[in-house]
PDB file of N, CA and C in Angstrom:
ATOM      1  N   UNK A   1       0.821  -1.200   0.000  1.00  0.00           N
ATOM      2  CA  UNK A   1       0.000   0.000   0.000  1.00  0.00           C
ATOM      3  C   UNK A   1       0.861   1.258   0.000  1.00  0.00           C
ATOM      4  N   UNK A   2       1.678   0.938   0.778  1.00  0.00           N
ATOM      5  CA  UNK A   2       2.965   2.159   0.858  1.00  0.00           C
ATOM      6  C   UNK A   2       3.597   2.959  -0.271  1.00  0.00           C
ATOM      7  N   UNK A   3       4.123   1.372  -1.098  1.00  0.00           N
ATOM      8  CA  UNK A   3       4.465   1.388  -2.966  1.00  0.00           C
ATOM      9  C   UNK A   3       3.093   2.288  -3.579  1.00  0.00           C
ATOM     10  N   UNK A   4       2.314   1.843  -3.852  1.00  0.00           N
ATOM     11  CA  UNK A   4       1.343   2.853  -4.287  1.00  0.00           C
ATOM     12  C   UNK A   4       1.175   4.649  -4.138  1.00  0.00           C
ATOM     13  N   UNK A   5       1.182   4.761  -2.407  1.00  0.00           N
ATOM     14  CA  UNK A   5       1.236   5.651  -2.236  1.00  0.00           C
ATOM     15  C   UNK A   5       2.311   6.744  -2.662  1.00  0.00           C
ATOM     16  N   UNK A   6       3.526   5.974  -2.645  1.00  0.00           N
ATOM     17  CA  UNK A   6       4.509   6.451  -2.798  1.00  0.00           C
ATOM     18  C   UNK A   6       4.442   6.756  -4.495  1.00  0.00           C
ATOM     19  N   UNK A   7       3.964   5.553  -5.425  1.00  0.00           N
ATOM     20  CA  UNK A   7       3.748   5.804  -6.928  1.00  0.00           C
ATOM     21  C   UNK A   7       2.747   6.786  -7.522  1.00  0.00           C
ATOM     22  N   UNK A   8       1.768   6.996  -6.449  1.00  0.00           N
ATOM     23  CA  UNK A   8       1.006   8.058  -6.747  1.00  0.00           C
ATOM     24  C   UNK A   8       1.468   9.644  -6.758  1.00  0.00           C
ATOM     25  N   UNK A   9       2.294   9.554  -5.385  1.00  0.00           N
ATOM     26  CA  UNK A   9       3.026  10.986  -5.019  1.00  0.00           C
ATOM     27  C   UNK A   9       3.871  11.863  -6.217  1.00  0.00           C
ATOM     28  N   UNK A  10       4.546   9.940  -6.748  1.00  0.00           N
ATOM     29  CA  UNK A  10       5.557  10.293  -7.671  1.00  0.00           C
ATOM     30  C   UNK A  10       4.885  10.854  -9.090  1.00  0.00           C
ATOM     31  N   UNK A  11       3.785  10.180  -9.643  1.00  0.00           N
ATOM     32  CA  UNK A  11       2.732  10.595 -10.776  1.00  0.00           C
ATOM     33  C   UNK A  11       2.304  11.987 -10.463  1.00  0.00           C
ATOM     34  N   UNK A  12       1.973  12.584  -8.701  1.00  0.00           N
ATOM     35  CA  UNK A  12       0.992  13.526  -9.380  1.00  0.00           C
ATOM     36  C   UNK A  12       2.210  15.042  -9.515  1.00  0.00           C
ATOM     37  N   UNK A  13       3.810  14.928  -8.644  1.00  0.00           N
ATOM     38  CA  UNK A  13       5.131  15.659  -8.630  1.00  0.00           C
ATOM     39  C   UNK A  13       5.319  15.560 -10.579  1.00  0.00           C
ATOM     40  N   UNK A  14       5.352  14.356 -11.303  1.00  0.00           N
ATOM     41  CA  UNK A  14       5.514  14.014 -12.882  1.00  0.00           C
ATOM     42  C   UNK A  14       4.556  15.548 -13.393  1.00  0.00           C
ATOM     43  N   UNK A  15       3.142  14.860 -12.836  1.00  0.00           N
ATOM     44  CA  UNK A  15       2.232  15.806 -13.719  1.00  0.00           C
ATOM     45  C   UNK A  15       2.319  17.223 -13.036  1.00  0.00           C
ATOM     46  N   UNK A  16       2.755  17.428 -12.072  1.00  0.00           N
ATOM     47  CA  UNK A  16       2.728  19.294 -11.599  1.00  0.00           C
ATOM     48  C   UNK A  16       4.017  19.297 -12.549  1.00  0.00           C
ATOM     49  N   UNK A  17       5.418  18.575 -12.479  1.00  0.00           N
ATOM     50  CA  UNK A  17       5.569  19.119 -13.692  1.00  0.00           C
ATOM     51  C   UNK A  17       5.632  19.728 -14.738  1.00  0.00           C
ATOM     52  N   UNK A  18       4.959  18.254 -15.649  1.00  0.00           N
ATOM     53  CA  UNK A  18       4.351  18.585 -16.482  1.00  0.00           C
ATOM     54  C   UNK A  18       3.405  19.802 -17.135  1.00  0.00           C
ATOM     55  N   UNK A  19       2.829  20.094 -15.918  1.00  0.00           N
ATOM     56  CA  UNK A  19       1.731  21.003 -16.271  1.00  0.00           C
ATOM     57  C   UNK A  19       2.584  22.421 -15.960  1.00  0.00           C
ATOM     58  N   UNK A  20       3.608  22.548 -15.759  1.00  0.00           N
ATOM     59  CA  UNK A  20       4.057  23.718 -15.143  1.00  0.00           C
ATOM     60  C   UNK A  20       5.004  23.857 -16.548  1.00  0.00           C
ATOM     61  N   UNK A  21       5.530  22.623 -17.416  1.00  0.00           N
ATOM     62  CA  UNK A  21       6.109  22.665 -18.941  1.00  0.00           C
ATOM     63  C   UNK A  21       5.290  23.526 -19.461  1.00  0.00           C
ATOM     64  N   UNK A  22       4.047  22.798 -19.077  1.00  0.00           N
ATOM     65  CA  UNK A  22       3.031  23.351 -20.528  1.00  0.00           C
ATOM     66  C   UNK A  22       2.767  24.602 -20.474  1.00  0.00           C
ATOM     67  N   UNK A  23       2.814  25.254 -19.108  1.00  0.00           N
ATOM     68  CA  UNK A  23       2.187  26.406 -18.805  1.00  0.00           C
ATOM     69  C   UNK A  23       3.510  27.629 -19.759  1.00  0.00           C
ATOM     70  N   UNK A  24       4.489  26.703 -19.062  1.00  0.00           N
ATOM     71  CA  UNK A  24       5.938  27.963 -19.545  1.00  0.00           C
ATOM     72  C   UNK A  24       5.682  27.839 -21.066  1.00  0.00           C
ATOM     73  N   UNK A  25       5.451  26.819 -21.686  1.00  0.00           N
ATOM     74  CA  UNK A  25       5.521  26.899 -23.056  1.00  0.00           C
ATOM     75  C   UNK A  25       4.566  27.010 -23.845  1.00  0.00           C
ATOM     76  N   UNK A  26       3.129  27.565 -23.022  1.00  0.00           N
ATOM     77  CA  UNK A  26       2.015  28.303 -23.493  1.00  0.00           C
ATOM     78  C   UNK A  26       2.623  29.747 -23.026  1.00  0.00           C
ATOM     79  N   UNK A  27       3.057  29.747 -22.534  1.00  0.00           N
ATOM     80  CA  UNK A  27       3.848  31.407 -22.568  1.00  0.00           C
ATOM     81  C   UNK A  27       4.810  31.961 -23.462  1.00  0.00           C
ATOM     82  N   UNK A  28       5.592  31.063 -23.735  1.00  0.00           N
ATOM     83  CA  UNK A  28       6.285  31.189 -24.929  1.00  0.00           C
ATOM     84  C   UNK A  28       5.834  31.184 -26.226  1.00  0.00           C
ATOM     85  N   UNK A  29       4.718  30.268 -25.880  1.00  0.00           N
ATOM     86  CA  UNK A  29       4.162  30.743 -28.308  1.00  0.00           C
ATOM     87  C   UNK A  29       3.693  31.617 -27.707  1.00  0.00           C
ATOM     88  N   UNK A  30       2.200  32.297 -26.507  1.00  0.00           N
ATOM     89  CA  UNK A  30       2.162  33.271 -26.807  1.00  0.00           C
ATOM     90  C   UNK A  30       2.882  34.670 -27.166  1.00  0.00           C
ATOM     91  N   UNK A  31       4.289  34.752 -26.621  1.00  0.00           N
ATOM     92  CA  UNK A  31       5.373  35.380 -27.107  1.00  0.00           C
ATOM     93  C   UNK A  31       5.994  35.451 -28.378  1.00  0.00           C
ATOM     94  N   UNK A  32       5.700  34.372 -28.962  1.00  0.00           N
ATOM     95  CA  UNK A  32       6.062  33.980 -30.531  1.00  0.00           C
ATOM     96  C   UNK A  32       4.981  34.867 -30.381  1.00  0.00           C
ATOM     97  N   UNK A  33       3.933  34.550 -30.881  1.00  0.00           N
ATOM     98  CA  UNK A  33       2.975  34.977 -31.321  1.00  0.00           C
ATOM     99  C   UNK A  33       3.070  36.041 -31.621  1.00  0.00           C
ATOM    100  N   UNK A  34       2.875  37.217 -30.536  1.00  0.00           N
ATOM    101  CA  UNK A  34       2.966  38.158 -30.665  1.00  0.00           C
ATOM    102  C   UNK A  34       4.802  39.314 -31.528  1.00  0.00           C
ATOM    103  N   UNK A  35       4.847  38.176 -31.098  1.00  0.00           N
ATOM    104  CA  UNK A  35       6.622  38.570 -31.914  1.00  0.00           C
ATOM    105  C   UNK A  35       6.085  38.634 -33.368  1.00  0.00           C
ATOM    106  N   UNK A  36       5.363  37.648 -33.870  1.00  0.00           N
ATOM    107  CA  UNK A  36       4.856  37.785 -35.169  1.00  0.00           C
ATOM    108  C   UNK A  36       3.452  38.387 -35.786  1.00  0.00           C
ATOM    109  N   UNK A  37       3.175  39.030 -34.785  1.00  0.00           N
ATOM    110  CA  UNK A  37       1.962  40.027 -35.339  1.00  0.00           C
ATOM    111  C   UNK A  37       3.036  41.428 -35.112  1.00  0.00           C
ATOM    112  N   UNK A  38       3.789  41.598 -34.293  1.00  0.00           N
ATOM    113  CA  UNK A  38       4.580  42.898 -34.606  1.00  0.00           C
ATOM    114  C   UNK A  38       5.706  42.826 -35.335  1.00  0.00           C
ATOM    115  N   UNK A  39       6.015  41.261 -36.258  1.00  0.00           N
ATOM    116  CA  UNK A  39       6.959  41.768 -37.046  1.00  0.00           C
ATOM    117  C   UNK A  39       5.855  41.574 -38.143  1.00  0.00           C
ATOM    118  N   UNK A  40       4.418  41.463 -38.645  1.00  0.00           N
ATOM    119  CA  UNK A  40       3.663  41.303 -39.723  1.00  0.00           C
ATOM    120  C   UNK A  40       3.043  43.071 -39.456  1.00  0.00           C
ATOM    121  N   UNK A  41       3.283  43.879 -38.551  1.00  0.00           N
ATOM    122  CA  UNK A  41       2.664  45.212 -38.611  1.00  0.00           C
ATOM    123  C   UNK A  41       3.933  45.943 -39.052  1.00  0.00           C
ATOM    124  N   UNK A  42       5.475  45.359 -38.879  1.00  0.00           N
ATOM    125  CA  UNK A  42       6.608  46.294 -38.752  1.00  0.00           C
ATOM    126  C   UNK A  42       6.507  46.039 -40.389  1.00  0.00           C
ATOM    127  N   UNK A  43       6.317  44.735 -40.956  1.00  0.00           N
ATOM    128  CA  UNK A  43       6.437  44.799 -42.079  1.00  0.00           C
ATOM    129  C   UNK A  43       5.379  45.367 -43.539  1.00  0.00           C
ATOM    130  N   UNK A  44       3.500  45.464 -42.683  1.00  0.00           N
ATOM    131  CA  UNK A  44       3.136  46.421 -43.243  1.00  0.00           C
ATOM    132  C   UNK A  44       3.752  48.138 -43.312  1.00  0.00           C
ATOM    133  N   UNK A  45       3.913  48.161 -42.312  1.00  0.00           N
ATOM    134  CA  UNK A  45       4.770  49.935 -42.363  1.00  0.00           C
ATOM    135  C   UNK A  45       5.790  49.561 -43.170  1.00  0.00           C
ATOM    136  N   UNK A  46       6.806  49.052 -43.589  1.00  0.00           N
ATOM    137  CA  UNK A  46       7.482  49.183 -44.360  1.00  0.00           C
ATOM    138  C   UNK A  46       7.239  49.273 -45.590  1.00  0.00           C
ATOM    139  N   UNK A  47       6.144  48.549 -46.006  1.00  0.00           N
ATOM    140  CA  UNK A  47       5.679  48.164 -46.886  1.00  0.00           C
ATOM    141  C   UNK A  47       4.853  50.077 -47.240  1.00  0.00           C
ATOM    142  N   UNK A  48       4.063  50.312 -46.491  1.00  0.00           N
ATOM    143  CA  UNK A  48       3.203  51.992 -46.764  1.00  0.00           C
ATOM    144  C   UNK A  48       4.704  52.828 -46.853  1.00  0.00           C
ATOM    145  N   UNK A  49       6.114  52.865 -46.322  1.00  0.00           N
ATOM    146  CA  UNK A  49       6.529  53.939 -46.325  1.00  0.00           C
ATOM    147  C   UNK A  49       7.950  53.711 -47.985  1.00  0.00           C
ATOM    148  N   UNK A  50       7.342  52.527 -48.507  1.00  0.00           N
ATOM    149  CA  UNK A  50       8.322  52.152 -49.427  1.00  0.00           C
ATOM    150  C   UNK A  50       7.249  52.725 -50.088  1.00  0.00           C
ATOM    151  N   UNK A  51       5.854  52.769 -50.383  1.00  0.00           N
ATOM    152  CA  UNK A  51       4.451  53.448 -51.188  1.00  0.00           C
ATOM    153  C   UNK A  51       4.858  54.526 -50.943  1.00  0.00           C
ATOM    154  N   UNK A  52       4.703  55.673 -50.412  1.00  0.00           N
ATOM    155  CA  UNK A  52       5.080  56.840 -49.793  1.00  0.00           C
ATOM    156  C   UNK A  52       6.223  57.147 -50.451  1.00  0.00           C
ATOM    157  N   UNK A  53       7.470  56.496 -50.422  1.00  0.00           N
ATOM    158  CA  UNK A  53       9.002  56.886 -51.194  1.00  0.00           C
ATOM    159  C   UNK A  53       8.598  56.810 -52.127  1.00  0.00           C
ATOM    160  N   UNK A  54       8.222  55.780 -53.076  1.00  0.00           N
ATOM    161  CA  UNK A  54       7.888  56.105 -54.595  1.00  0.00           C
ATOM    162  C   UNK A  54       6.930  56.392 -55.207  1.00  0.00           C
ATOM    163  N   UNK A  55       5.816  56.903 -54.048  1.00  0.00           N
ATOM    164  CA  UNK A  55       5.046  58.293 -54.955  1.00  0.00           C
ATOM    165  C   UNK A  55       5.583  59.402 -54.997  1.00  0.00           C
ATOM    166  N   UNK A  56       6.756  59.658 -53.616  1.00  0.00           N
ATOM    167  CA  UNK A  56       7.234  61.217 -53.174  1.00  0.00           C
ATOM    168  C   UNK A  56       7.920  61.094 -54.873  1.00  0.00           C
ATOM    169  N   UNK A  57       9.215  60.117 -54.953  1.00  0.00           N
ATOM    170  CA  UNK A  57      10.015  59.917 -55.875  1.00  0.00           C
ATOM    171  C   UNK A  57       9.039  60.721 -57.352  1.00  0.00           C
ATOM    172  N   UNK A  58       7.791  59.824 -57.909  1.00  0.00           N
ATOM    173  CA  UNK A  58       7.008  60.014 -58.977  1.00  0.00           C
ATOM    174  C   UNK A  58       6.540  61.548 -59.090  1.00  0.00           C
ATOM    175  N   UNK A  59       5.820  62.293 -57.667  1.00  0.00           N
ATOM    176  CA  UNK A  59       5.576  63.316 -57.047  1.00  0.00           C
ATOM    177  C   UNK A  59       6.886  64.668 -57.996  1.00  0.00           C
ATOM    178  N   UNK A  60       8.218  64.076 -57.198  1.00  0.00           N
ATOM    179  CA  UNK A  60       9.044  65.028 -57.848  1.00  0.00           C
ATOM    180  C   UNK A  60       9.803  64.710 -58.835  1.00  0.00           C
ATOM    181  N   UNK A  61       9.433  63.821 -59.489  1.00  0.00           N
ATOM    182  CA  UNK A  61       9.920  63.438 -60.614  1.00  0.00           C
ATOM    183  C   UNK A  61       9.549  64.400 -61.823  1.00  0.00           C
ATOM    184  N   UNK A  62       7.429  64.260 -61.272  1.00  0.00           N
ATOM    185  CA  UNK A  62       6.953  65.345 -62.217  1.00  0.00           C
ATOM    186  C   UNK A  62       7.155  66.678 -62.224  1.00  0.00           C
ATOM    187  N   UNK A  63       7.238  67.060 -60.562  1.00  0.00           N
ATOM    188  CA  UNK A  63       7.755  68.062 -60.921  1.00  0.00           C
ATOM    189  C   UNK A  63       8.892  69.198 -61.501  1.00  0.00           C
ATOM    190  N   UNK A  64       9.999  67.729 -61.417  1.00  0.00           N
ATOM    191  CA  UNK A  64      11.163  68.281 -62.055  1.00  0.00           C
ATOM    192  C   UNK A  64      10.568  68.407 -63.345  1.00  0.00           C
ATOM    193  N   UNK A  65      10.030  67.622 -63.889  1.00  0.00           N
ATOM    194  CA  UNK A  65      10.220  67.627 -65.690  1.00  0.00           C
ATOM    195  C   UNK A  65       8.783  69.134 -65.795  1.00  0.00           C
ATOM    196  N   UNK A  66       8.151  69.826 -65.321  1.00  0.00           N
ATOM    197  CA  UNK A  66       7.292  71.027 -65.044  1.00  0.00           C
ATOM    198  C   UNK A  66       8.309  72.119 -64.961  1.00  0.00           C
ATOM    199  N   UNK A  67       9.023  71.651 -63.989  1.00  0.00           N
ATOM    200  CA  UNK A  67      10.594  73.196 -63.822  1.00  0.00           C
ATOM    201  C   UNK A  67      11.547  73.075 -65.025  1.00  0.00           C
ATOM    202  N   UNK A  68      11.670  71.908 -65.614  1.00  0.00           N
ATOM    203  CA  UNK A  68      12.108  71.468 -66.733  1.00  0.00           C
ATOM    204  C   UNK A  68      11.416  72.806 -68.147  1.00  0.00           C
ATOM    205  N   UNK A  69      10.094  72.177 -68.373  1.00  0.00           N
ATOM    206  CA  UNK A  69       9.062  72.409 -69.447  1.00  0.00           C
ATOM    207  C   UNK A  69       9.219  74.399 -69.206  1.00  0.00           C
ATOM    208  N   UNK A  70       9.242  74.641 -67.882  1.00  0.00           N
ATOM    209  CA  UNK A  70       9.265  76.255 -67.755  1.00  0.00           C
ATOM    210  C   UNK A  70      10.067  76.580 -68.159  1.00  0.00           C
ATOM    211  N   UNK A  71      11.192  75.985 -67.763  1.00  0.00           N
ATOM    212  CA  UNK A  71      12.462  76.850 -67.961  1.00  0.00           C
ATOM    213  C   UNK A  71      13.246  77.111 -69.290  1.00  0.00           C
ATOM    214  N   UNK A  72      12.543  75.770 -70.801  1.00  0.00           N
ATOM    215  CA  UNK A  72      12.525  76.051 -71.623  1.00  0.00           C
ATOM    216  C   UNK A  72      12.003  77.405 -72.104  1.00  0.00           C
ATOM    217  N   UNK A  73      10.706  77.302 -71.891  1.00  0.00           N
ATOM    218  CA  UNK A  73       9.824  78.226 -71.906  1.00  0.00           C
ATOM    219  C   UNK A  73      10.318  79.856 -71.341  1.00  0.00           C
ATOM    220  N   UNK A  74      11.023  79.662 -70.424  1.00  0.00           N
ATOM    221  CA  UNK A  74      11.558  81.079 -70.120  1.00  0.00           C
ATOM    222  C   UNK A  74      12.936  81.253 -71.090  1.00  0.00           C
ATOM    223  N   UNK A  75      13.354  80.281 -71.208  1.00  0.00           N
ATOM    224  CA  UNK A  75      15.035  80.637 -72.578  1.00  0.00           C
ATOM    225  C   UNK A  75      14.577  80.929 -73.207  1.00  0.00           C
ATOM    226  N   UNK A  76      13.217  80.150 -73.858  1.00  0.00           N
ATOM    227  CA  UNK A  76      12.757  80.802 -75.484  1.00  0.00           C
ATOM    228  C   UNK A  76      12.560  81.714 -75.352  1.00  0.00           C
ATOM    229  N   UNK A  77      11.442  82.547 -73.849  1.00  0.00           N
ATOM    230  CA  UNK A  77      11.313  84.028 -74.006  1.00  0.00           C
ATOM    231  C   UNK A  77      12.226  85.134 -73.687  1.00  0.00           C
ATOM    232  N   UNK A  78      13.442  84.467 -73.611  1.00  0.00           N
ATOM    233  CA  UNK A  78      14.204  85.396 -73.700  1.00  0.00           C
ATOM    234  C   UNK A  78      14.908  85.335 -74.629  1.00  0.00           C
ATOM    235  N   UNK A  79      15.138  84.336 -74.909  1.00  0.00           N
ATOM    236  CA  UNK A  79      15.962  84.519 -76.780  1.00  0.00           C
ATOM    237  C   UNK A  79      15.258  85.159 -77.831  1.00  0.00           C
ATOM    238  N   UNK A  80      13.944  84.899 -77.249  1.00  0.00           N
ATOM    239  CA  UNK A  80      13.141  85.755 -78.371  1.00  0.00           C
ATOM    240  C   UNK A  80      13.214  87.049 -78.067  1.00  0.00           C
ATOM    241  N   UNK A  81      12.997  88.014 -76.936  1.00  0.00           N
ATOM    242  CA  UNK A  81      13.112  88.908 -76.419  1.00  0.00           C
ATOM    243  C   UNK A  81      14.489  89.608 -76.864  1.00  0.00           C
ATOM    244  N   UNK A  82      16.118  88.454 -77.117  1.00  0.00           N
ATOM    245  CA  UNK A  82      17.070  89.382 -76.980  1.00  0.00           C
ATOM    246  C   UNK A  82      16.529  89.563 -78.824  1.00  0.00           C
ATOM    247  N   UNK A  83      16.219  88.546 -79.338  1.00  0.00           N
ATOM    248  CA  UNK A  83      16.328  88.844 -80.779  1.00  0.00           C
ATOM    249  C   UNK A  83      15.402  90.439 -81.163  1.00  0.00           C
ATOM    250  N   UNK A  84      14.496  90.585 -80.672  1.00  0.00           N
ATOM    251  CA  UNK A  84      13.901  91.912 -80.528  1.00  0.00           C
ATOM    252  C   UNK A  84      14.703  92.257 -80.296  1.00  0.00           C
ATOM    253  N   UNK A  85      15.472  92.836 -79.328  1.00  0.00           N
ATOM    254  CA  UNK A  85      16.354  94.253 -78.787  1.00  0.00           C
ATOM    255  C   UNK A  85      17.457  93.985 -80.062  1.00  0.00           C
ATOM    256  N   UNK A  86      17.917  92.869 -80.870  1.00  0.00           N
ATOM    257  CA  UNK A  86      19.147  92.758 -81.259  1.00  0.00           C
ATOM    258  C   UNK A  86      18.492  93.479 -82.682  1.00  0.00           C
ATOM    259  N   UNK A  87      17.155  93.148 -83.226  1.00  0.00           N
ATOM    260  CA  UNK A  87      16.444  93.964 -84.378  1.00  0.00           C
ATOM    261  C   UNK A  87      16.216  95.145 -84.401  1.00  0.00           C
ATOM    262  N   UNK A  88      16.115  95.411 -82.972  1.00  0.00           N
ATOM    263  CA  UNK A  88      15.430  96.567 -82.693  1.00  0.00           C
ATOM    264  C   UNK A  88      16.731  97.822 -82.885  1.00  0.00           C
ATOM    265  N   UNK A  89      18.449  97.480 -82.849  1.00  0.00           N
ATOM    266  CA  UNK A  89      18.806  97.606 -82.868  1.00  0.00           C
ATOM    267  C   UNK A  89      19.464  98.512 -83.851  1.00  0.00           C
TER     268      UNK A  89
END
């Protein structure tokens, strides 16, 4: 009866254990877990600010080729302008 008792003691020390494994390592995926919903949010933001760089990029792309289109536009009016003063001459 003793053996028993003693095999029981030893089963239910196994299962506190046990259950104290499971507990630490239900703590740990939940830690995964969450490790991977903030590296799946770190990697949406990367994702919006790489959108963001290459609209800014597109953004002033156009507007270079606008300061571009003017500034033709201002040589011609002044080449045309000197050619007046140079006729006018």
């Amino acid at each position: 009866m003793k053996e028993i008792e003693n095999d029981v003691k030893q089963l239910e020390e196994e299962v506190s254990s046990l259950v104290d494994k499971v507990i630490a390592l239900r703590a740990e995926l939940e830690s995964h877990e969450r490790l991977i919903v903030k590296k799946d949010l770190l990697i949406a933001e990367i994702q919006e600010v790489r959108w963001a760089q290459d609209q800014t990029i597109a953004d002033l792309h156009a507007w270079s080729k606008k300061l571009e289109e003017e500034q033709v536009k201002k040589d011609k009016t002044i080449a045309d302008l000197h050619g007046v003063l140079v006729a006018a001459k």
